[in-house]
N, C-alpha and C. Protein backbone atom coordinates (compact mmCIF):
# COMPACT_ATOMS: atom_id res chain seq x y z
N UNK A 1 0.84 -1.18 0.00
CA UNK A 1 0.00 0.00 0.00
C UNK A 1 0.88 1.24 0.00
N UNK A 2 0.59 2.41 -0.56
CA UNK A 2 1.48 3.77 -0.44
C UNK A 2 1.25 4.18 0.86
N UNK A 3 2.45 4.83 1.16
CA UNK A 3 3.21 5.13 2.28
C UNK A 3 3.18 4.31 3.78
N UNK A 4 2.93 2.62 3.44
CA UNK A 4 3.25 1.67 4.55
C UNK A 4 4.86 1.33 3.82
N UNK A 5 5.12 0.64 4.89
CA UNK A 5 6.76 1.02 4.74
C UNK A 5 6.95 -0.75 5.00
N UNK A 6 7.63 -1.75 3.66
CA UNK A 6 7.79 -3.00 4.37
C UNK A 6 8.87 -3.46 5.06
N UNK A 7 8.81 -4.03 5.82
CA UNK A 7 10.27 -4.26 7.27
C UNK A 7 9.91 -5.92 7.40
N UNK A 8 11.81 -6.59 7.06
CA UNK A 8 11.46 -7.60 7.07
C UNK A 8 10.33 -8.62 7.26
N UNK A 9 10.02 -9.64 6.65
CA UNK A 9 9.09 -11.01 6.34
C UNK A 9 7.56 -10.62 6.03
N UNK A 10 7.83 -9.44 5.28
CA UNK A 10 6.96 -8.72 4.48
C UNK A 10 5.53 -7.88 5.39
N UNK A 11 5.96 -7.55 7.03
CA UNK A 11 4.99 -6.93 7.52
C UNK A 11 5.11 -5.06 7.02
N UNK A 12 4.30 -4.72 7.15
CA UNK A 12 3.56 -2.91 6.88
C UNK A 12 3.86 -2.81 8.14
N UNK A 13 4.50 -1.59 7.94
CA UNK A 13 4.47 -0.66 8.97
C UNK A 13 4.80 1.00 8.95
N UNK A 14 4.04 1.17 9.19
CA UNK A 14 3.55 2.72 9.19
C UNK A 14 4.88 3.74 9.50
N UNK A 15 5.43 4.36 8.81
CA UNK A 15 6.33 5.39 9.31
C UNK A 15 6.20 6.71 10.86
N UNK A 16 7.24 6.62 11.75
CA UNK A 16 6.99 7.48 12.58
C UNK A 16 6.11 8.96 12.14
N UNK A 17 5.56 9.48 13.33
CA UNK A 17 5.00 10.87 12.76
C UNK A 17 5.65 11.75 13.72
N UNK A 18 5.87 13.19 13.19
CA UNK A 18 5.92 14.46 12.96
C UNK A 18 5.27 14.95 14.38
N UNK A 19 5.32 15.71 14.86
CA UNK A 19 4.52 16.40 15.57
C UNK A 19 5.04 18.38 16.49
N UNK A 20 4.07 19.20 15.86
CA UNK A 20 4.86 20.44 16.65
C UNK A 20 4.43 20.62 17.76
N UNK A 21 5.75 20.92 19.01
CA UNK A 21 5.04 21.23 20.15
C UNK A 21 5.03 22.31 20.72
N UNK A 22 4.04 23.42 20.58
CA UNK A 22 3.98 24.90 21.31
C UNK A 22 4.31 24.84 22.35
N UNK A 23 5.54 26.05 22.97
CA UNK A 23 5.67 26.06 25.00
C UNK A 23 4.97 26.91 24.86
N UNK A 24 4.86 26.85 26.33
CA UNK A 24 4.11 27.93 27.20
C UNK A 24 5.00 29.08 27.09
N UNK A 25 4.74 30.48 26.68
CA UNK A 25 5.37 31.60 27.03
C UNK A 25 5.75 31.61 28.41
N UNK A 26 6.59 32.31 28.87
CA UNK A 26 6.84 32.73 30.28
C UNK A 26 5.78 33.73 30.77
N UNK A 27 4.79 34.67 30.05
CA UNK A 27 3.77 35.21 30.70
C UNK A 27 2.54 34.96 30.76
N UNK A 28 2.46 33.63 29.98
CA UNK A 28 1.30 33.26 29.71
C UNK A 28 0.51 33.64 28.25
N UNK A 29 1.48 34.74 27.68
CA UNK A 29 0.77 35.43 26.72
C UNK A 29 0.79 34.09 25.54
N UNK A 30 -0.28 34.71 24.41
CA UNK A 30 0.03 33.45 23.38
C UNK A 30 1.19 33.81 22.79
N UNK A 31 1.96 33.07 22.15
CA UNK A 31 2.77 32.95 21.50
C UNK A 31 3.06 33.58 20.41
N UNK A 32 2.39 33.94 20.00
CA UNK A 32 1.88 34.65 18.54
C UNK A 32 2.39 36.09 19.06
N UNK A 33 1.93 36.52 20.09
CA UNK A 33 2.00 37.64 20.76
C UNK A 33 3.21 37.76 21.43
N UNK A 34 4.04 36.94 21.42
CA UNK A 34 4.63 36.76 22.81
C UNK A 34 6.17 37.59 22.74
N UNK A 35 6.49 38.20 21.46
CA UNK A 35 7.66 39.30 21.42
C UNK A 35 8.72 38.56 22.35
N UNK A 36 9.03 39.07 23.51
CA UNK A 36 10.37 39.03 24.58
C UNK A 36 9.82 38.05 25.48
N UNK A 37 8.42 37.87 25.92
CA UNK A 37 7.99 36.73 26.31
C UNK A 37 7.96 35.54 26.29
N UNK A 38 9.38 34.94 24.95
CA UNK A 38 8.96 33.90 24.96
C UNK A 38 9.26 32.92 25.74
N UNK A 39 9.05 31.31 26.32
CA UNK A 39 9.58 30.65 27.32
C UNK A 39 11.40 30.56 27.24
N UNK A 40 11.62 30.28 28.60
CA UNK A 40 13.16 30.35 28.80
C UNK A 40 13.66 29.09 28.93
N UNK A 41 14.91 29.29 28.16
CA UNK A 41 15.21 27.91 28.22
C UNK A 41 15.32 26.73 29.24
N UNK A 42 14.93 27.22 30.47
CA UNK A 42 14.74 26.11 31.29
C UNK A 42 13.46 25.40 31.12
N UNK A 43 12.40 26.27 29.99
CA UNK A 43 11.21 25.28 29.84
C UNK A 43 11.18 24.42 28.43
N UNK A 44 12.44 24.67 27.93
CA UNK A 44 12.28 24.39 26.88
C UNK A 44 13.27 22.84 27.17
N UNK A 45 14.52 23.12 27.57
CA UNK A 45 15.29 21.77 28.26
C UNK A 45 14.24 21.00 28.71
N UNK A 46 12.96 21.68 29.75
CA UNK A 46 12.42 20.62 30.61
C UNK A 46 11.20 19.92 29.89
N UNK A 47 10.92 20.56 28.61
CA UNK A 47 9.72 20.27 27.89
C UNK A 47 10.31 18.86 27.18
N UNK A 48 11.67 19.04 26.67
CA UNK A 48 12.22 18.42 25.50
C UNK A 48 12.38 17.14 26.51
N UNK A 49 13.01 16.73 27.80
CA UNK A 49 13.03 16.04 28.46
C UNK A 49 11.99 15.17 29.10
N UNK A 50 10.65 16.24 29.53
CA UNK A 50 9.52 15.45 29.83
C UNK A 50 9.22 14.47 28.60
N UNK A 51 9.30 15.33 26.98
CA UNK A 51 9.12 14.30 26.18
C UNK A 51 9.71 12.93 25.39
N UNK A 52 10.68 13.51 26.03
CA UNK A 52 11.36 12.32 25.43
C UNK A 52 11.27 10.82 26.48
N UNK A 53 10.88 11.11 27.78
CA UNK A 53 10.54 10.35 29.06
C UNK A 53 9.44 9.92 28.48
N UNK A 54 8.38 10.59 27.79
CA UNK A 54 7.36 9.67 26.97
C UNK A 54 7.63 8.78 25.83
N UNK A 55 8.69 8.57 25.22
CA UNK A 55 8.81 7.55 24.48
C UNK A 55 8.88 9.10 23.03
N UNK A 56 9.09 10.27 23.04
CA UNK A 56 9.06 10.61 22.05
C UNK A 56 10.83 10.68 21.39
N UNK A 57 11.17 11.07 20.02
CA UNK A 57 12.39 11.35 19.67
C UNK A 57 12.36 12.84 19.35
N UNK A 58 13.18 13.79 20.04
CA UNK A 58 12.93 15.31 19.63
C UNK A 58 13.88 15.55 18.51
N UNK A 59 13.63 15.86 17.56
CA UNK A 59 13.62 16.23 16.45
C UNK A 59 14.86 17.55 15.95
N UNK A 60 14.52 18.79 16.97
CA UNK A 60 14.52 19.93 17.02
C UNK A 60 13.82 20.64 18.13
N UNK A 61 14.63 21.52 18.79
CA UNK A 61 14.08 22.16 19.59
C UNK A 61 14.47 24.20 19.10
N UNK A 62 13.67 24.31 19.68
CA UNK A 62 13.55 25.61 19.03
C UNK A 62 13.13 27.36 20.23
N UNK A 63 12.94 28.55 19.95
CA UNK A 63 12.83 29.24 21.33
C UNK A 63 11.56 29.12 21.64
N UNK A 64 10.31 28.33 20.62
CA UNK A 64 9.19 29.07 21.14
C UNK A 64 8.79 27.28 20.93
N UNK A 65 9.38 26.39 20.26
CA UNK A 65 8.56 25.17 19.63
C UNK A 65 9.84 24.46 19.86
N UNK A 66 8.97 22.88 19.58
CA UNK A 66 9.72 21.56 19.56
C UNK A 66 9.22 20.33 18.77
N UNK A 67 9.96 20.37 17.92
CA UNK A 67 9.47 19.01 16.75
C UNK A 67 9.42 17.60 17.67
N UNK A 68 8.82 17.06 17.66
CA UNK A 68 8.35 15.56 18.22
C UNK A 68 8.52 14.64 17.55
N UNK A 69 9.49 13.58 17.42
CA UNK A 69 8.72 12.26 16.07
C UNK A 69 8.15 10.98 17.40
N UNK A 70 7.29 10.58 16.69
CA UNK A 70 7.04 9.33 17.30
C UNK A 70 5.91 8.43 16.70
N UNK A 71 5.41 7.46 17.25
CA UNK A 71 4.36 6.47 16.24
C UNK A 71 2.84 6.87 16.71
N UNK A 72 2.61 7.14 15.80
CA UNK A 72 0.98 8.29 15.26
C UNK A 72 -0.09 7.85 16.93
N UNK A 73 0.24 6.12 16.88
CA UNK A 73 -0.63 5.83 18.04
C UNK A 73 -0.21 6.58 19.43
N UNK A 74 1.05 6.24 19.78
CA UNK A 74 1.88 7.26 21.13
C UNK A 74 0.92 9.08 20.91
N UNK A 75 1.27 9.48 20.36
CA UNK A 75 0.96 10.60 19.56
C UNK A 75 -0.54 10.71 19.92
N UNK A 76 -1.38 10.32 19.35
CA UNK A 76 -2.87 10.03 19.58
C UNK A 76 -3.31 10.19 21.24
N UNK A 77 -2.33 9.01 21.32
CA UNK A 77 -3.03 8.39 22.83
C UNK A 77 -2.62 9.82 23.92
N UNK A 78 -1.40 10.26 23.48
CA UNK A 78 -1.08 11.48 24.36
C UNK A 78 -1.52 12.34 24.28
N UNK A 79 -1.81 12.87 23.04
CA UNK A 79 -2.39 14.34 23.20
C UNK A 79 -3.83 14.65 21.86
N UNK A 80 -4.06 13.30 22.36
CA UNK A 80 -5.30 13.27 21.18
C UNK A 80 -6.67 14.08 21.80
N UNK A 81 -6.57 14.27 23.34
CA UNK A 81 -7.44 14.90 24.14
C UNK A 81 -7.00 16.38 24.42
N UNK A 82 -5.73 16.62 23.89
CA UNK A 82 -5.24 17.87 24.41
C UNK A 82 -4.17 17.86 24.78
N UNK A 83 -3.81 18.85 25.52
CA UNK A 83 -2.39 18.69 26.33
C UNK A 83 -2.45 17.89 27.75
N UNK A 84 -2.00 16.74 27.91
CA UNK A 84 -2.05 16.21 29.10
C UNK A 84 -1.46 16.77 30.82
N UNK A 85 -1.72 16.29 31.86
CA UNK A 85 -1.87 16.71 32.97
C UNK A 85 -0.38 16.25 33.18
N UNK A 86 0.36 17.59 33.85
CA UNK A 86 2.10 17.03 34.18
C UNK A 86 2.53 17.35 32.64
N UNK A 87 1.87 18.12 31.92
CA UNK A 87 2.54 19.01 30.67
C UNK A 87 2.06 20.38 30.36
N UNK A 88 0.84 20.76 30.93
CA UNK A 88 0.04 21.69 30.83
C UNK A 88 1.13 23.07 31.14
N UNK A 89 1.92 22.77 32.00
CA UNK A 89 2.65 24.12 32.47
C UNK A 89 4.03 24.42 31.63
N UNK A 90 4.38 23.60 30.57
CA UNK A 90 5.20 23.64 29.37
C UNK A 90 4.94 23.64 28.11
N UNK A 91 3.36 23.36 27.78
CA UNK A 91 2.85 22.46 26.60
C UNK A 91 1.62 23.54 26.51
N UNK A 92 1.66 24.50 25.40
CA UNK A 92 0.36 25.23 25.32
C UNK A 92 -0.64 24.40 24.29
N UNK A 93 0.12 23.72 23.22
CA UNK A 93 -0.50 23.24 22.21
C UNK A 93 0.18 21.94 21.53
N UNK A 94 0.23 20.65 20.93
CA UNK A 94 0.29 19.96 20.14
C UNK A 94 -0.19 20.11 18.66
N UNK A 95 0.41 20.16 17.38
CA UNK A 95 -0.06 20.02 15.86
C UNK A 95 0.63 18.56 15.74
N UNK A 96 -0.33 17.83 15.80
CA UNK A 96 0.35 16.05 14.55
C UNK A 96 0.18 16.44 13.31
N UNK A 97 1.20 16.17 12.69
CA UNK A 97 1.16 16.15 11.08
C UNK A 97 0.25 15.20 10.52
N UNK A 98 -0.74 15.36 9.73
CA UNK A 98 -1.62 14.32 9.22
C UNK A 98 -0.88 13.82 7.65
């Protein structure tokens, strides 16, 4: 099938996914807005770390964002409801790449 990926004795398997992860500004402001506001790198070390403690691979980290890869289900199950509880204060937003 296009874009299943075959891995030895001919099983499919789906390629990791993509994912951007918005921090929290340091004032709370959105991000968009957030000029000199944006989070400091101690939330950004601690963001990249909480995620990778989830089973994610960081990608890129960045001053305001952090690329995520991981398998679409991980992905789903974590932040398919939102930003989860014990991320809320680093994590304004999740985008999965579809």
């Amino acid at each position: 099938m296009p874009g299943d990926y075959e891995v030895g004795y001919g099983r499919d398997v789906t390629p990791p996914v993509l994912a951007e992860v918005v921090l929290q500004p340091v004032t709370g402001v959105t991000v968009g807005d957030a000029g000199e506001d944006l989070p400091g790198r101690e939330t950004v070390t601690d963001a990249a770390r909480r995620l990778a403690e989830l089973g994610f691979d960081i990608e890129e980290a960045g001053p305001a964002t952090i690329t995520i890869r991981g398998e679409r289900d991980l992905l789903e199950s974590t932040f398919g409801d939102g930003v989860p509880d014990g991320l809320e204060d680093v994590v304004a937003e999740v985008k999965i790449a579809t």
